[in-house]
Protein backbone atom coordinates (compact mmCIF):
# COMPACT_ATOMS: atom_id res chain seq x y z
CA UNK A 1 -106.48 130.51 29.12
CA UNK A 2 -104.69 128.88 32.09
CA UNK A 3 -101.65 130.00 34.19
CA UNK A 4 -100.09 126.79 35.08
CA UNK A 5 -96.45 127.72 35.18
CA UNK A 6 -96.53 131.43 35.30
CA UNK A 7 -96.16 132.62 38.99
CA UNK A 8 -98.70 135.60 39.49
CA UNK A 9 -98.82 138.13 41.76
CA UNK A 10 -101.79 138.54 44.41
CA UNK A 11 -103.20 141.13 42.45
CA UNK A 12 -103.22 139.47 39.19
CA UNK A 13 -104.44 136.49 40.90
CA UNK A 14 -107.34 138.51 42.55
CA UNK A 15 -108.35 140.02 39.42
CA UNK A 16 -108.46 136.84 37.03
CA UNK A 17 -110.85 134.90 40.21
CA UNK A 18 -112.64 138.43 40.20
CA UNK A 19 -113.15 138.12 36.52
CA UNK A 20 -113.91 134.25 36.42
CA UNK A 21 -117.06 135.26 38.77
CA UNK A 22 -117.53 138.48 36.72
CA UNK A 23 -118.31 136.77 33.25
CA UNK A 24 -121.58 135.59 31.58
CA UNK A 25 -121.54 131.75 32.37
CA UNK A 26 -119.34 131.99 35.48
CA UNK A 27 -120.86 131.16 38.97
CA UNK A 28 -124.06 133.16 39.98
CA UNK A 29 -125.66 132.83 43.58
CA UNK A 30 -127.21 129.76 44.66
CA UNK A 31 -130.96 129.25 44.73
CA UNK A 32 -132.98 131.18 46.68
CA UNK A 33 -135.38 130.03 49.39
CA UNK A 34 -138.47 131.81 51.58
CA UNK A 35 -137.25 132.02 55.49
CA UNK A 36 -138.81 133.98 58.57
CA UNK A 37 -137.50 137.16 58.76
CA UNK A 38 -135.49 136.23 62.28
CA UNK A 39 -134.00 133.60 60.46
CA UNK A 40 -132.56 135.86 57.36
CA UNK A 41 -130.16 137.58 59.53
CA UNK A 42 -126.77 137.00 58.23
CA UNK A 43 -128.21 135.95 54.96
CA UNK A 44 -128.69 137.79 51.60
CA UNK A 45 -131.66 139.11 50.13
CA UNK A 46 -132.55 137.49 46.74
CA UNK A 47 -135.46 140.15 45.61
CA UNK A 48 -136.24 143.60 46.53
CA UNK A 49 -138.45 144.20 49.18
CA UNK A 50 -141.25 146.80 50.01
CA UNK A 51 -143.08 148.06 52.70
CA UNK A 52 -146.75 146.30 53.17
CA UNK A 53 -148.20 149.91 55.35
CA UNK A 54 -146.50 153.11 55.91
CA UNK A 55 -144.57 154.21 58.77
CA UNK A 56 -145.93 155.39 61.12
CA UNK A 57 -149.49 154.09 60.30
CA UNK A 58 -150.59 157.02 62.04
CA UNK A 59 -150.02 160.29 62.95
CA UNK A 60 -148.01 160.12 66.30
CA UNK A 61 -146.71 162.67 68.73
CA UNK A 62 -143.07 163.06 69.83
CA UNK A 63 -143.37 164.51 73.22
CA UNK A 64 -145.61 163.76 75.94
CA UNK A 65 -147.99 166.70 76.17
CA UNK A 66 -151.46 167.80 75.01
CA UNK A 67 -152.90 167.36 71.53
CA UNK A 68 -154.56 170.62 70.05
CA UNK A 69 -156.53 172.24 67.14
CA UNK A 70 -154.30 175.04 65.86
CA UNK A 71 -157.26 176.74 65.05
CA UNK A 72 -158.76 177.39 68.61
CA UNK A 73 -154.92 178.70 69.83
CA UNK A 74 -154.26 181.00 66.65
CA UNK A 75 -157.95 182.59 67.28
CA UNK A 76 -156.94 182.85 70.53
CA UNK A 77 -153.52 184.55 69.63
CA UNK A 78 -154.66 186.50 67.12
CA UNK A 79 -157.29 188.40 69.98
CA UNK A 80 -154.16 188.41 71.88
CA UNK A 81 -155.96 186.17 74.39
CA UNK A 82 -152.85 185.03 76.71
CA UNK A 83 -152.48 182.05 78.45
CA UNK A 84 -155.11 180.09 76.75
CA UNK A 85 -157.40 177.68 78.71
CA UNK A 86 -158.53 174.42 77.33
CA UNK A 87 -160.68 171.54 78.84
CA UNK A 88 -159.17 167.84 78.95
CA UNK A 89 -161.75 166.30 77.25
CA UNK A 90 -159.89 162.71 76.69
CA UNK A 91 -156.30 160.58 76.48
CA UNK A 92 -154.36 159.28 74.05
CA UNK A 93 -152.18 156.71 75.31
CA UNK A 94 -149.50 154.48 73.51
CA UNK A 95 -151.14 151.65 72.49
CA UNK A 96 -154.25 153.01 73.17
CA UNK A 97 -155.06 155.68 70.95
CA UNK A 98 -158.34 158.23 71.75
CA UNK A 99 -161.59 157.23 69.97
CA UNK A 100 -163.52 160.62 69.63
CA UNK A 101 -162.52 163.16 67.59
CA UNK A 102 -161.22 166.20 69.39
CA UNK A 103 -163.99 169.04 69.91
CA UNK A 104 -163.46 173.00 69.79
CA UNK A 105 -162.08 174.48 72.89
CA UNK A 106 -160.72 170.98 74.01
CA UNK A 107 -157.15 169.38 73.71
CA UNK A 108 -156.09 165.19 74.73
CA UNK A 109 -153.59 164.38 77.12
CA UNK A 110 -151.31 162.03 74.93
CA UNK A 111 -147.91 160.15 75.73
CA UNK A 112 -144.88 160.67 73.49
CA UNK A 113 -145.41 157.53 70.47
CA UNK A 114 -149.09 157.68 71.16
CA UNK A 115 -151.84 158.45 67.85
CA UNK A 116 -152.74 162.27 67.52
CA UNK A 117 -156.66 162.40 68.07
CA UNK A 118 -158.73 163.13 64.85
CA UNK A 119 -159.29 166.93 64.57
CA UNK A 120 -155.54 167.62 66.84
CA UNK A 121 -153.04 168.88 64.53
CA UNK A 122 -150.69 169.68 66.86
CA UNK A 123 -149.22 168.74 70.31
CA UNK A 124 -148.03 171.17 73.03
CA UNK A 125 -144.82 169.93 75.09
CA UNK A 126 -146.16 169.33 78.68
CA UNK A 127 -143.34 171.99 80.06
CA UNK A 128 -145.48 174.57 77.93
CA UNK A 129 -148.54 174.17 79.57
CA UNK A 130 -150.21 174.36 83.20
CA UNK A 131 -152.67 171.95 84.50
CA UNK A 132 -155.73 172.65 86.84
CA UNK A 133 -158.62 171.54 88.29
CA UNK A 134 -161.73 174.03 88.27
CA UNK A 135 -165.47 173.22 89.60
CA UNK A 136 -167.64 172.84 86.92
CA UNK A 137 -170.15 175.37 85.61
CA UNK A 138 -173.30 175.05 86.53
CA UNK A 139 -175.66 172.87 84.36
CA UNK A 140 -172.30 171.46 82.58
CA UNK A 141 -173.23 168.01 83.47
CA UNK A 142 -172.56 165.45 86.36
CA UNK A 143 -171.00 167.09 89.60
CA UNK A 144 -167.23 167.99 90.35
CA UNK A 145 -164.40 169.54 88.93
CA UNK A 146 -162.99 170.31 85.24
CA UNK A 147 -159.09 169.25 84.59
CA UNK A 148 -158.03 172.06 82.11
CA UNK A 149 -154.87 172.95 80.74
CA UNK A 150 -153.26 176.54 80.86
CA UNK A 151 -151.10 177.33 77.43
CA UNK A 152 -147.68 179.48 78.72
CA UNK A 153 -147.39 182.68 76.54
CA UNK A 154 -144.47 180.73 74.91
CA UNK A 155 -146.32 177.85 73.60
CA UNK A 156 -148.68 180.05 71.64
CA UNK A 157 -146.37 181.70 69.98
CA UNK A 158 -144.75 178.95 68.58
CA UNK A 159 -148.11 176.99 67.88
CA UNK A 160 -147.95 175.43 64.38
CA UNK A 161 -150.10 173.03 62.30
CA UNK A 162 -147.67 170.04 62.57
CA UNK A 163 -145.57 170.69 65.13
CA UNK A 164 -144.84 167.77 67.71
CA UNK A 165 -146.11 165.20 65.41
CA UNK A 166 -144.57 162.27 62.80
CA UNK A 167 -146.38 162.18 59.72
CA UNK A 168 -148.40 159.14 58.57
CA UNK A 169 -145.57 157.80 56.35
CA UNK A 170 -142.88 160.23 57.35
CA UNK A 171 -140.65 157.23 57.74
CA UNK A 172 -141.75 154.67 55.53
CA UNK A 173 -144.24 154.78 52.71
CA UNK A 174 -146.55 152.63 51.61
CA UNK A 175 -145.27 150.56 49.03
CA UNK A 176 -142.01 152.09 49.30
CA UNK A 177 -138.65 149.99 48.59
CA UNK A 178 -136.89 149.23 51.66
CA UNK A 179 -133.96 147.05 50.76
CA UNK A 180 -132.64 145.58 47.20
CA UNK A 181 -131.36 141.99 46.00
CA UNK A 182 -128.37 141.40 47.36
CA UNK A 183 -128.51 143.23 50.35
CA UNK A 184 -127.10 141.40 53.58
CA UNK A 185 -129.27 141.52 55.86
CA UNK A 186 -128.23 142.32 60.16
CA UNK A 187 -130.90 143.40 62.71
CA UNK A 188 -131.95 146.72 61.71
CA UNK A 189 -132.58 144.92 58.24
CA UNK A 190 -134.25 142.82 59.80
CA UNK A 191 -136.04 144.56 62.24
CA UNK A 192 -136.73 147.36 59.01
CA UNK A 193 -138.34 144.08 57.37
CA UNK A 194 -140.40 142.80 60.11
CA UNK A 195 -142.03 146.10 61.02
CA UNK A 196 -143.58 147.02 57.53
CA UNK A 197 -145.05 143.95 57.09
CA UNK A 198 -142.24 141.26 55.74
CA UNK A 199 -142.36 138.28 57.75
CA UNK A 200 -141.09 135.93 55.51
CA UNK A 201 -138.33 137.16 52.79
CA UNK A 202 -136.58 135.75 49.76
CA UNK A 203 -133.11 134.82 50.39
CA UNK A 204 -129.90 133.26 48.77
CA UNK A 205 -129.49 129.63 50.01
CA UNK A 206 -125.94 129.77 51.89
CA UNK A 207 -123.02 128.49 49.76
CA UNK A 208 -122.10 124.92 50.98
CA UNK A 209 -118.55 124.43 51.53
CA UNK A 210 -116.54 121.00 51.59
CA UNK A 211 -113.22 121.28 53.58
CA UNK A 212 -110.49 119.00 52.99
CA UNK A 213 -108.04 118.23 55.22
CA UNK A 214 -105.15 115.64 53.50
CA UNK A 215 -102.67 114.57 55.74
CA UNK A 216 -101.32 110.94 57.22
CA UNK A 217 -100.09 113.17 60.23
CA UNK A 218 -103.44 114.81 61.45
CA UNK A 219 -104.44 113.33 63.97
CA UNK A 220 -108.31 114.42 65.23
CA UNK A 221 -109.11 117.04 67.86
CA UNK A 222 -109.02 115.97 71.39
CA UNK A 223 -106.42 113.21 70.36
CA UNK A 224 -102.81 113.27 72.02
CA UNK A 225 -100.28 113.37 68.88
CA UNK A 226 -97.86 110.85 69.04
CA UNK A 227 -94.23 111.27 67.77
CA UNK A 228 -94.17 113.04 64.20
CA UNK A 229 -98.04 114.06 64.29
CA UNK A 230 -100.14 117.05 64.58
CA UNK A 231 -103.60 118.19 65.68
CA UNK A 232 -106.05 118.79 62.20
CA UNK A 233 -106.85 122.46 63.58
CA UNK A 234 -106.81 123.61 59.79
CA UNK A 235 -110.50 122.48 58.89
CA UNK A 236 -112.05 124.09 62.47
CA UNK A 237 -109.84 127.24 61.08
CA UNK A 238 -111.53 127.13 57.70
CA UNK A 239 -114.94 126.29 59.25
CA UNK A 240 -114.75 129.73 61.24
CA UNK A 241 -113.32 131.69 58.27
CA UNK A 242 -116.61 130.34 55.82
CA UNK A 243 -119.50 130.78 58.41
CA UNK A 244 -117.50 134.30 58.93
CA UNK A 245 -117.83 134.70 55.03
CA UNK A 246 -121.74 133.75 54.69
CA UNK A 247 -120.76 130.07 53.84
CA UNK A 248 -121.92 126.51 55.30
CA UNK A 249 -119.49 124.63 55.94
CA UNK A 250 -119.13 120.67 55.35
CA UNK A 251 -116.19 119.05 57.53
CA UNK A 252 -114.84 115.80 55.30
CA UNK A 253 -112.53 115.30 57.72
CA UNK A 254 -108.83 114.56 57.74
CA UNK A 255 -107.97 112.26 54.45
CA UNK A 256 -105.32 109.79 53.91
CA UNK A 257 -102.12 110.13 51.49
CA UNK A 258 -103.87 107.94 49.19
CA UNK A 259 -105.23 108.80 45.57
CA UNK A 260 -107.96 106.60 46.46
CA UNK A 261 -108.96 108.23 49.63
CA UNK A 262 -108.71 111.87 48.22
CA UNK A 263 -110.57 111.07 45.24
CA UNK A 264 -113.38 109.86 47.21
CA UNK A 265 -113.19 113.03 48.87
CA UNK A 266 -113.33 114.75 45.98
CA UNK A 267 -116.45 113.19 44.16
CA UNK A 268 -118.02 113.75 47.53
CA UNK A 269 -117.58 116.83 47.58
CA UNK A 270 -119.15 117.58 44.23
CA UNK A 271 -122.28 115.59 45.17
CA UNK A 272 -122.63 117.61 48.07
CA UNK A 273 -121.12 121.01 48.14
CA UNK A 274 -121.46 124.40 46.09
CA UNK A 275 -117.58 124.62 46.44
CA UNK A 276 -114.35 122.88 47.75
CA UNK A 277 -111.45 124.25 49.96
CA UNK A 278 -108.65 121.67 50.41
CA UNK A 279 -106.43 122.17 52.72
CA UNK A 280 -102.82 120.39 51.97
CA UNK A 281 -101.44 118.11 49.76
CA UNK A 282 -100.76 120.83 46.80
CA UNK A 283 -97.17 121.09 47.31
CA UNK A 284 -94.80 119.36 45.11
CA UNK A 285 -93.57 116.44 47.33
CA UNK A 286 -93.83 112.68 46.60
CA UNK A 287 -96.84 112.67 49.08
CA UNK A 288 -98.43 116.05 48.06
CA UNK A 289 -101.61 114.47 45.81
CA UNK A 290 -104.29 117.38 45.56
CA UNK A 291 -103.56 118.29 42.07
CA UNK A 292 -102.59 114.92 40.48
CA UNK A 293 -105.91 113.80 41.70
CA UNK A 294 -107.87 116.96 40.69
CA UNK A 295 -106.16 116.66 37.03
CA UNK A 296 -107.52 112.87 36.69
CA UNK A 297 -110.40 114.06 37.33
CA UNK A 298 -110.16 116.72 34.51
CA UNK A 299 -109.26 119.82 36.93
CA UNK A 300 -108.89 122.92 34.73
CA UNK A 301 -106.29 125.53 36.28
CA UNK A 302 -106.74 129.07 36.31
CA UNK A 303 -103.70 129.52 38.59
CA UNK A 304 -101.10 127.46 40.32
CA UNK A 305 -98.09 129.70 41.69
CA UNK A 306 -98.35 132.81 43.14
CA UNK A 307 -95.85 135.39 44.57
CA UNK A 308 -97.29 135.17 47.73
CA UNK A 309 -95.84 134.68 51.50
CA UNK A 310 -97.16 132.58 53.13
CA UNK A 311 -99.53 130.58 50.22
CA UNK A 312 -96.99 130.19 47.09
CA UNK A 313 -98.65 127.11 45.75
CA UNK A 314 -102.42 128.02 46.16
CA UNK A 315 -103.87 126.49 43.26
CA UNK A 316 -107.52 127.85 41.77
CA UNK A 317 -109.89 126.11 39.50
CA UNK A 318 -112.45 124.10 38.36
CA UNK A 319 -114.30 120.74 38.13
CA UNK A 320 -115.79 119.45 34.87
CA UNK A 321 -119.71 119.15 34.87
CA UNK A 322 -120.33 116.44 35.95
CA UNK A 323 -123.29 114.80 38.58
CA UNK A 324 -124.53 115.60 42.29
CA UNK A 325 -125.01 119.60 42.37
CA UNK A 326 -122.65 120.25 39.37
CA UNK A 327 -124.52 118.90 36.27
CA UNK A 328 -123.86 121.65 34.58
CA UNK A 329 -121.26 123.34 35.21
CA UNK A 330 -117.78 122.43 37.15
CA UNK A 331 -117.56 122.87 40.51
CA UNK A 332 -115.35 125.51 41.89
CA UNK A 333 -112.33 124.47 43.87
CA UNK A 334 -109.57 126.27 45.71
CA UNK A 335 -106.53 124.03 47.18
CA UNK A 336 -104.44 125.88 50.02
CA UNK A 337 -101.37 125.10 51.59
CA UNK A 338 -101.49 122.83 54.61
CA UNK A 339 -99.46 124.87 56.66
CA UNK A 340 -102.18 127.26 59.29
CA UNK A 341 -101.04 130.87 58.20
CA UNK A 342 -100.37 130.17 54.58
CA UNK A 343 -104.56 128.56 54.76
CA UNK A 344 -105.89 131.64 56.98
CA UNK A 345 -103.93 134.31 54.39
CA UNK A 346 -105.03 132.37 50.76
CA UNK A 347 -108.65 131.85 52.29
CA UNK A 348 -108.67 135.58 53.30
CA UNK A 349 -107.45 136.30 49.53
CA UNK A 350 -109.75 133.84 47.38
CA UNK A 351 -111.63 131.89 49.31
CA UNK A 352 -113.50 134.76 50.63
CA UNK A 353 -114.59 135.96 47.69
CA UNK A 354 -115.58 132.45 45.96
CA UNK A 355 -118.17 132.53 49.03
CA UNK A 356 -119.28 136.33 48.89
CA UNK A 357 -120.34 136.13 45.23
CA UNK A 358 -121.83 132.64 45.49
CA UNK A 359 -124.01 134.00 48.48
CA UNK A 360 -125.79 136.50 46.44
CA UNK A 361 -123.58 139.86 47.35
CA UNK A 362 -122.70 142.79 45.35
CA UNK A 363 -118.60 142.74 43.77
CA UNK A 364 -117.90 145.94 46.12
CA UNK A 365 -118.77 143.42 48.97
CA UNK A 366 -116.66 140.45 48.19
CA UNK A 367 -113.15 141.55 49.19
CA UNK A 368 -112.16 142.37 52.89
CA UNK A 369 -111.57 146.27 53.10
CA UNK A 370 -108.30 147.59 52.55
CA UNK A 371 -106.36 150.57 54.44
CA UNK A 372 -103.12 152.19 54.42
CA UNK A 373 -101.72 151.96 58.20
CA UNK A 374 -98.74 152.97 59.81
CA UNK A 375 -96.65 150.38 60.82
CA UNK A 376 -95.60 150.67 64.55
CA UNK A 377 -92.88 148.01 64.59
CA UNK A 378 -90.27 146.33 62.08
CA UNK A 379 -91.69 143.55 59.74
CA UNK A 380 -90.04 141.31 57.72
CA UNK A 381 -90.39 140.79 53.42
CA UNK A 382 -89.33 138.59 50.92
CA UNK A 383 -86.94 138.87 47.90
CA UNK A 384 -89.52 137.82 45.07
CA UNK A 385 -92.82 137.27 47.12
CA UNK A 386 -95.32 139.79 48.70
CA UNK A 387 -95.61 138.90 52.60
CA UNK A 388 -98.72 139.49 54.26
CA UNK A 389 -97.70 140.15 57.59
CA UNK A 390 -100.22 139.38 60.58
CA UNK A 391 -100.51 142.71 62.94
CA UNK A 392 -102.12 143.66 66.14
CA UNK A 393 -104.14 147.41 65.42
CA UNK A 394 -104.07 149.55 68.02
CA UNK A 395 -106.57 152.07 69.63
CA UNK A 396 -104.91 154.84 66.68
CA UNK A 397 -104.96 152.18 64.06
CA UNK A 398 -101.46 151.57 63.93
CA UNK A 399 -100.18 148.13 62.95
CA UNK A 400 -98.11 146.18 65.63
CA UNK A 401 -96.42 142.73 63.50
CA UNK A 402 -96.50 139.99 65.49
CA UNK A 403 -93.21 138.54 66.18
CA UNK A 404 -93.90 135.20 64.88
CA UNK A 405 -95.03 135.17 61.24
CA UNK A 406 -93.36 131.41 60.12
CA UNK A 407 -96.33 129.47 58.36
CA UNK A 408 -96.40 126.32 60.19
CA UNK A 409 -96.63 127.99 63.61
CA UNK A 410 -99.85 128.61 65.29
CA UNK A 411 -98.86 131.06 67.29
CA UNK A 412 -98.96 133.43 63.94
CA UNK A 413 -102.60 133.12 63.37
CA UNK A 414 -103.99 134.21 66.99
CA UNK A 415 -104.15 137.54 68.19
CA UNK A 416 -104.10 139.81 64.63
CA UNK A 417 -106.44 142.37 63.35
CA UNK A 418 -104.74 143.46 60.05
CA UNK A 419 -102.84 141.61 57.23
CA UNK A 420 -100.28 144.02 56.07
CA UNK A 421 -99.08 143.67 52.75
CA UNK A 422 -95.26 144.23 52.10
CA UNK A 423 -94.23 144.48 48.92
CA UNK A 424 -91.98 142.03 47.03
CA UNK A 425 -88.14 143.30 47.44
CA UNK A 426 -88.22 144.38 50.82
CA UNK A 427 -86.68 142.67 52.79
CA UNK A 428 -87.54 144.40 55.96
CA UNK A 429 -89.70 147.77 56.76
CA UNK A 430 -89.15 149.91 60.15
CA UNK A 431 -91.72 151.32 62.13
CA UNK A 432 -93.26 154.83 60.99
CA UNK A 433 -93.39 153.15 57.47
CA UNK A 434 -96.93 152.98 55.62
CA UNK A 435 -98.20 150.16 53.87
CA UNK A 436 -101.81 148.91 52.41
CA UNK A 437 -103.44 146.49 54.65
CA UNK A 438 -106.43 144.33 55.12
CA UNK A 439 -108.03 144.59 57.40
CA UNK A 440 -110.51 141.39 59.35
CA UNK A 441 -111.12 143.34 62.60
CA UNK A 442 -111.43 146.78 64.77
């Protein structure tokens, strides 16, 4: 079922592209591919991944102190021997953990993150304890002093099998499951990854997205316009918005008014992209030639008009099967309006989920997340169209609408944390009012 002439709302809109990526035989993530674990940041996992050695790999202390047998302290307690006297018989150093086990009577300096000696079973906080230099006994060996250790009164009362000291495994166990499919993965990932063993993880290849910019006007970046022209900002928009989304994104560059020239676009884009965003041309003008084109080419709408300010005619759909990377199934395309807000607001709406659920991540993930806020100026809304208003957040996460919200003008797409949604029928809210938002940044 298509809705060519119906006009949905956003949310009806949402939900049928939601439900298009939902169902058996709609798009699934991309292939998956084995990269260095530095290099998966930003991507998503494609298999579950487990710890290759527990964490720690040995039993480490906490505080820099002495390492002790319980034993010799709680005999020593129990006789109601106070302070207790131990010899220093060796060090256990981060890095450079002690290699004899620990003998009665005797306790290891160690260094907070260094490996509890074999036999220690506890370590004594270095505030608790006393150290001192004694001669040695006679006939105890080679000439000079003893370094020994005197145990406050405190410290042996709270002397416990344990105590000071991270488990083998406390953090991580062997074998244990550290992060699923489809988890995106930032530095602690990451670093989680790399430091039980997982150098090299299965990811989701990045969704590779063709931008087309249609337009006789454009003229490129860095090029004066002359009388009647404009700068092609739109695809370096769109570029930011898909890396931003977990995308890759493949500049076409600006195309002609010509159904030959955006055809070729098109077919170029299915031989070498996982999905297209056009960008103008999907009006209804003599000149607007997105959708005649994508129709000879057997274009199947799922929606064409929406109730949406700016973005009415934001048109969704898809490709035949056909060659290149689609041979079989149709490739995915979204068409936006050409003007910069109405491209930033549909993109935020569909296009950023298209990408999210083609890269591998979970449904809960796909959509941008959504707040009520209070609004801390007047907006403007529309008769019959929801407007998403672009607002400045402050530091109490009130919503400031910027004063400029036309959909040709630049100046409306800089400067914004928060789309605000207000409803269709209002024509204007007042400050103090509270309305859902999404929200892109804090």
């Amino acid at each position: 079922m298509t809705n060519q002439d119906s006009e949905l709302s956003v949310d009806q809109a949402t939900a049928l592209l939601l439900a298009d990526l939902d169902r058996d035989g709609g798009p699934k993530p991309l292939a998956r591919e084995q990269v260095e674990v530095e290099a998966a940041i930003g991507r998503v996992l494609a298999e579950p991944c487990h710890a290759r050695w527990p964490l720690p790999s040995a039993p480490l202390s906490i505080m820099d102190g002495y390492a002790v047998r319980t034993r010799d302290l709680l005999a020593a307690r129990d006789q109601g021997d106070a302070p207790v006297v131990l010899l220093v018989g060796s060090e256990s150093a981060a890095g450079h953990p002690a290699r004899d086990e620990l003998e009665p009577g005797t306790c290891a300096r160690i260094s907070t993150g260094a490996v509890v000696p074999a036999g220690a079973d506890a370590v004594i906080a270095q505030e608790d304890t006393r150290r001192i230099a004694v001669p040695s006994e006679p006939g105890a060996g080679a000439p000079g002093t003893r370094v020994v250790i005197e145990l406050s009164a405190t410290a042996l009362r709270e002397v416990a099998p344990g105590r000071h000291i991270r488990p083998t495994g406390s953090d991580v166990a062997d074998g244990e499951l550290l992060l699923d499919a489809g988890t995106e993965i930032a530095g602690g990932e990451a670093s989680l990854l790399a430091g039980t063993g997982n150098f090299t993880v299965g990811v989701y290849c990045r969704p590779r997205v063709a931008i087309l910019s249609s337009g006789d006007e454009l003229v490129p970046i860095g090029q004066t316009p002359g009388r009647g022209q404009i700068v092609s900002t739109n695809a370096m928009l769109l570029a930011a918005q898909i890396r931003e989304a977990g995308g890759e994104p493949i500049e076409l560059g600006s195309v002609a008014d010509t159904p030959v020239a955006v055809r070729a676009a098109i077919e170029h884009a299915r031989d070498h992209a996982d999905l297209l965003i056009a960008s103008g041309g999907i009006s209804v003008g003599d000149h607007d030639l997105m959708l005649p084109v994508l129709e000879l080419l057997g274009f199947e709408r799922r929606f064409r008009k929406l109730a949406l300010r700016p973005g009415r005619p934001t048109t969704y759909g898809q490709l035949p099967p056909g060659g290149g990377r689609w041979p079989g199934t149709g490739m995915l395309v979204l068409a936006l309006p050409g003007n910069p807000a109405s491209t930033l607001v549909a993109f935020e709406l569909f296009g950023r989920p298209l990408i999210r659920a083609l890269s591998g991540l979970p449904r809960h993930r796909w959509l941008r997340p959504r707040r009520v806020v209070e609004l801390s100026g007047p907006a403007e809304g529309d008769r019959r169209r929801e407007h998403f208003v672009r607002a400045k957040l402050d530091a109490d996460g009130r919503a400031l609408p910027l004063d400029k919200q036309l959909s040709g003008a630049l100046r409306s797409i800089a400067g914004f944390d928060a789309l605000v949604r207000v409803p269709a029928g209002r024509l204007r809210v007042e400050a103090g009012e509270q309305l859902d938002a999404l929200i892109l940044r804090e």
